[in-house]
C-alpha atoms as a PDB file:
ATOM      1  CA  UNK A   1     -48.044 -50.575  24.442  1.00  0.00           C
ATOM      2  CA  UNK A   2     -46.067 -49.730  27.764  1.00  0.00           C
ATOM      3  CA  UNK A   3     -43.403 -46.946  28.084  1.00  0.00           C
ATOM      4  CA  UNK A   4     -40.968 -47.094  30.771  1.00  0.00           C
ATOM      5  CA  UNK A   5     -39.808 -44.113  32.766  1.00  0.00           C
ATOM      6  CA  UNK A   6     -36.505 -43.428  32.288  1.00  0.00           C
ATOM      7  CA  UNK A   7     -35.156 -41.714  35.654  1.00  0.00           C
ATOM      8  CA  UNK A   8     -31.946 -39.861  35.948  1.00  0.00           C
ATOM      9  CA  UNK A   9     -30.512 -39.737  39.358  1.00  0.00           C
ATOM     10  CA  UNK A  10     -27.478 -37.723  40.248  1.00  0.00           C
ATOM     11  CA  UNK A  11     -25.482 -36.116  37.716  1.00  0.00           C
ATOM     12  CA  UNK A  12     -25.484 -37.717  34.235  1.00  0.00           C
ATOM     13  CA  UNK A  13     -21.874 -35.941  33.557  1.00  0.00           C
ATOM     14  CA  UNK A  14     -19.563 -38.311  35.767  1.00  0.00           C
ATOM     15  CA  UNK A  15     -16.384 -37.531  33.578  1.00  0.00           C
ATOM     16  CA  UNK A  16     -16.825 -33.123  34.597  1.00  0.00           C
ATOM     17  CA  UNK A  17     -14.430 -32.342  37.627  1.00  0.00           C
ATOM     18  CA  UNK A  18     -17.261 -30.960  39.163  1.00  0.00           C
ATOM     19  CA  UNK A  19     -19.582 -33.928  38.998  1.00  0.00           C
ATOM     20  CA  UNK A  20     -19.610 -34.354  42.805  1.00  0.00           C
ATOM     21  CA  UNK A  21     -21.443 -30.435  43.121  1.00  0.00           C
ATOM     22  CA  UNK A  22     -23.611 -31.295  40.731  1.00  0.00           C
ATOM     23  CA  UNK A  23     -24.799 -35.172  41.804  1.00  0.00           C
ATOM     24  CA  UNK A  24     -25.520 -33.357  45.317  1.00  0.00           C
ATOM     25  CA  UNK A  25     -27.542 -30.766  43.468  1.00  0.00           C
ATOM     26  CA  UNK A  26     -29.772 -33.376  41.350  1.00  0.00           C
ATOM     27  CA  UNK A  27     -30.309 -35.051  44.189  1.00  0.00           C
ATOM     28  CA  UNK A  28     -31.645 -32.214  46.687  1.00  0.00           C
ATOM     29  CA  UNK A  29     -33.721 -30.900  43.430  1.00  0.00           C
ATOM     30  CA  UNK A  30     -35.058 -34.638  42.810  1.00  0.00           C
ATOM     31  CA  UNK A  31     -36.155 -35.193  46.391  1.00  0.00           C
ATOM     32  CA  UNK A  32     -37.227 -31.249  47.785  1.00  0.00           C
ATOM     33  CA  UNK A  33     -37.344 -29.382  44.355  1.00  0.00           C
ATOM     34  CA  UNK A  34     -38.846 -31.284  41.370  1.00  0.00           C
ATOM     35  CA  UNK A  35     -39.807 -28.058  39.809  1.00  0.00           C
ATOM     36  CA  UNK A  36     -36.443 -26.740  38.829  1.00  0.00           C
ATOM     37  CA  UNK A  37     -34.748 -30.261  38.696  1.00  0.00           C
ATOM     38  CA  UNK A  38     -35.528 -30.303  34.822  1.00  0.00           C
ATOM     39  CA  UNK A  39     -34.343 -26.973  34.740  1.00  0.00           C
ATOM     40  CA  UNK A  40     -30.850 -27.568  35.842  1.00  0.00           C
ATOM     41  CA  UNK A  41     -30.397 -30.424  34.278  1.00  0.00           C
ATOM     42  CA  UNK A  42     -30.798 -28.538  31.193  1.00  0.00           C
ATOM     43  CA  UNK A  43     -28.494 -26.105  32.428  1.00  0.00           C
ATOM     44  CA  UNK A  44     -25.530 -28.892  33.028  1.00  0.00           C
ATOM     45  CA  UNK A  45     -26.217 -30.161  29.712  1.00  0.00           C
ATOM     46  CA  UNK A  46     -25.955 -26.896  28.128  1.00  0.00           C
ATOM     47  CA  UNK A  47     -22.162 -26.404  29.741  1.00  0.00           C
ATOM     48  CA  UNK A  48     -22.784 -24.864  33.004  1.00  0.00           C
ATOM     49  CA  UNK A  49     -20.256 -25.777  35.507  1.00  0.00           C
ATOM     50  CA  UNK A  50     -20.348 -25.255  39.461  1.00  0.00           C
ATOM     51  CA  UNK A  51     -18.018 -23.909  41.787  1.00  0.00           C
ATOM     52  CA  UNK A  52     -17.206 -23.605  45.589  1.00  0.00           C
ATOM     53  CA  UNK A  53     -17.686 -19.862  46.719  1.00  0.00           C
ATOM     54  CA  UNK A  54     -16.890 -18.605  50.036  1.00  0.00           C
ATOM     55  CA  UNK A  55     -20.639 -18.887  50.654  1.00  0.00           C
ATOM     56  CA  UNK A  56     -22.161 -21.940  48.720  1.00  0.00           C
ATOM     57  CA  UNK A  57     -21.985 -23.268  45.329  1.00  0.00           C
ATOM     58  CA  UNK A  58     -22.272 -20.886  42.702  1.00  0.00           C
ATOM     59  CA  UNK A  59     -22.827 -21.734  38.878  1.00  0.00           C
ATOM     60  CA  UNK A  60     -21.201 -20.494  35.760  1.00  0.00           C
ATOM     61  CA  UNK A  61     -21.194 -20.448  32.015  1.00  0.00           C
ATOM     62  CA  UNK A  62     -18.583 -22.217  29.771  1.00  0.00           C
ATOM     63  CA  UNK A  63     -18.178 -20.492  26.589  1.00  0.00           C
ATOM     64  CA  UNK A  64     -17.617 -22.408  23.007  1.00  0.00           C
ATOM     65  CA  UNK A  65     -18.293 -22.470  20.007  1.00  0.00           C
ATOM     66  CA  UNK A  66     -17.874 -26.135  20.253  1.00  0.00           C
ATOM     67  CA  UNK A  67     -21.471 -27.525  20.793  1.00  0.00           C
ATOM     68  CA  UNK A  68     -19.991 -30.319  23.042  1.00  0.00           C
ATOM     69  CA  UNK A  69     -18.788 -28.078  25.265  1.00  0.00           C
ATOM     70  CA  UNK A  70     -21.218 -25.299  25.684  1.00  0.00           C
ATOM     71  CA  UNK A  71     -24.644 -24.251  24.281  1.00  0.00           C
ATOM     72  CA  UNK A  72     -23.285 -20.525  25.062  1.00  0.00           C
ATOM     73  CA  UNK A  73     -20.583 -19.633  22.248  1.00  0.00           C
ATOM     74  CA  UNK A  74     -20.549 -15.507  24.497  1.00  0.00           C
ATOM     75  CA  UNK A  75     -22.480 -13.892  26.927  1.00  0.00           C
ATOM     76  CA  UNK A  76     -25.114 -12.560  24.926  1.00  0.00           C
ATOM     77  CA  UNK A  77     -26.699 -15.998  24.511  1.00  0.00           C
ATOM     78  CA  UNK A  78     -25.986 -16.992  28.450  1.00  0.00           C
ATOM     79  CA  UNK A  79     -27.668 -13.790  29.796  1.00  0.00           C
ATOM     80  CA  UNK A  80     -30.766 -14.126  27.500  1.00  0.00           C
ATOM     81  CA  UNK A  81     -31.365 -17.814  29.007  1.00  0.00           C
ATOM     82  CA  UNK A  82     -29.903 -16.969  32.423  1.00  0.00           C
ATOM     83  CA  UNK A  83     -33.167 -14.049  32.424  1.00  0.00           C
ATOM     84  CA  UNK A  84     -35.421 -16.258  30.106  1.00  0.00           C
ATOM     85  CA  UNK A  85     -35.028 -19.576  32.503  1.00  0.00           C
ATOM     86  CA  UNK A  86     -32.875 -18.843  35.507  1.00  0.00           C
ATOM     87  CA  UNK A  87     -34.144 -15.492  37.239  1.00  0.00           C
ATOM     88  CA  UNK A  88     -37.414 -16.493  37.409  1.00  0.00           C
ATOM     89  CA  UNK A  89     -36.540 -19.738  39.820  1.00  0.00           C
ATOM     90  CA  UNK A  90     -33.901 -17.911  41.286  1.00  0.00           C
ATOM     91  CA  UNK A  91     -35.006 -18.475  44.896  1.00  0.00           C
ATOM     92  CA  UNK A  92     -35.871 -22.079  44.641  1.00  0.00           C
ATOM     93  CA  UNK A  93     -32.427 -22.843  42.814  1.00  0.00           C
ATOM     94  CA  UNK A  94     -30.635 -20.667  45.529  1.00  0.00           C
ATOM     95  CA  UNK A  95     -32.514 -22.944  48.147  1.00  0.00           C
ATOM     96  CA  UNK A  96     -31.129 -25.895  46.036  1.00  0.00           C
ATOM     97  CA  UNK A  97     -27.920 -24.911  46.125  1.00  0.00           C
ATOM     98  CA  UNK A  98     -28.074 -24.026  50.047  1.00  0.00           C
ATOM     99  CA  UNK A  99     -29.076 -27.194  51.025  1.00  0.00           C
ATOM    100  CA  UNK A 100     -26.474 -29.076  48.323  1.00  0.00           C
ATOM    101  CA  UNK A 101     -23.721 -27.155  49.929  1.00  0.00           C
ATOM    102  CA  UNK A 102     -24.264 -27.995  53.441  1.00  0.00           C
ATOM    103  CA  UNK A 103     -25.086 -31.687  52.695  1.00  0.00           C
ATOM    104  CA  UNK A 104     -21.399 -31.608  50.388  1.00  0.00           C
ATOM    105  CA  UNK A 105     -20.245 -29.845  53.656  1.00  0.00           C
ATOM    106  CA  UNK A 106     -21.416 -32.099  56.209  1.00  0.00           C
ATOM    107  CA  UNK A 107     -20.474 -35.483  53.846  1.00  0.00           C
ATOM    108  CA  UNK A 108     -16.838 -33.408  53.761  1.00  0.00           C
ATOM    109  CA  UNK A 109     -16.481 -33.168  50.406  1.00  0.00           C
ATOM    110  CA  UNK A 110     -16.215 -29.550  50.327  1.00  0.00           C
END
């Protein structure tokens, strides 16, 4: 028996307005940061959304109780997995996001 690999590239959420932020994420994580790729993927499915600051891309929860929208239905639940997965990769996903922003900035699409 064979299994086939299924890859993901870019952002699997084409539909979200802020697909483009997120495709240039994947793809900086895919290629430089493999180890917190899987990580923010699971993030974006979960609901997080992305957003221009005046210094880079910063990420934030939706809350729902709809499952479709969010995995976060309040805060409590997004700061126990923001501490649980996020703070400990906080310095590779803050490189991530670096680099994202000034490839988005130098493709001018931010």
């Amino acid at each position: 028996m064979t299994f086939k690999r299924h890859v993901i590239e870019g952002d699997p959420y084409p539909e979200r307005e802020d697909h483009h932020l997120w495709d240039a994420v994947f793809r900086v994580a895919q290629e430089f940061y493999s180890s917190v790729w899987s990580l923010l993927l699971g993030m974006r499915a979960s609901g997080a959304r992305l957003k221009v600051g005046d210094r880079g891309l910063i990420m934030y929860p939706v809350f729902s109780d709809d499952v479709e929208e969010s995995a976060w239905p309040d805060k409590e639940k997004w700061k126990k997995e923001k501490e649980k997965y996020l703070l400990p990769r906080k310095d590779e996903i803050k490189e991530v996001f670096n680099l994202a922003f000034r490839m988005l900035r130098a493709e001018g699409k931010v």
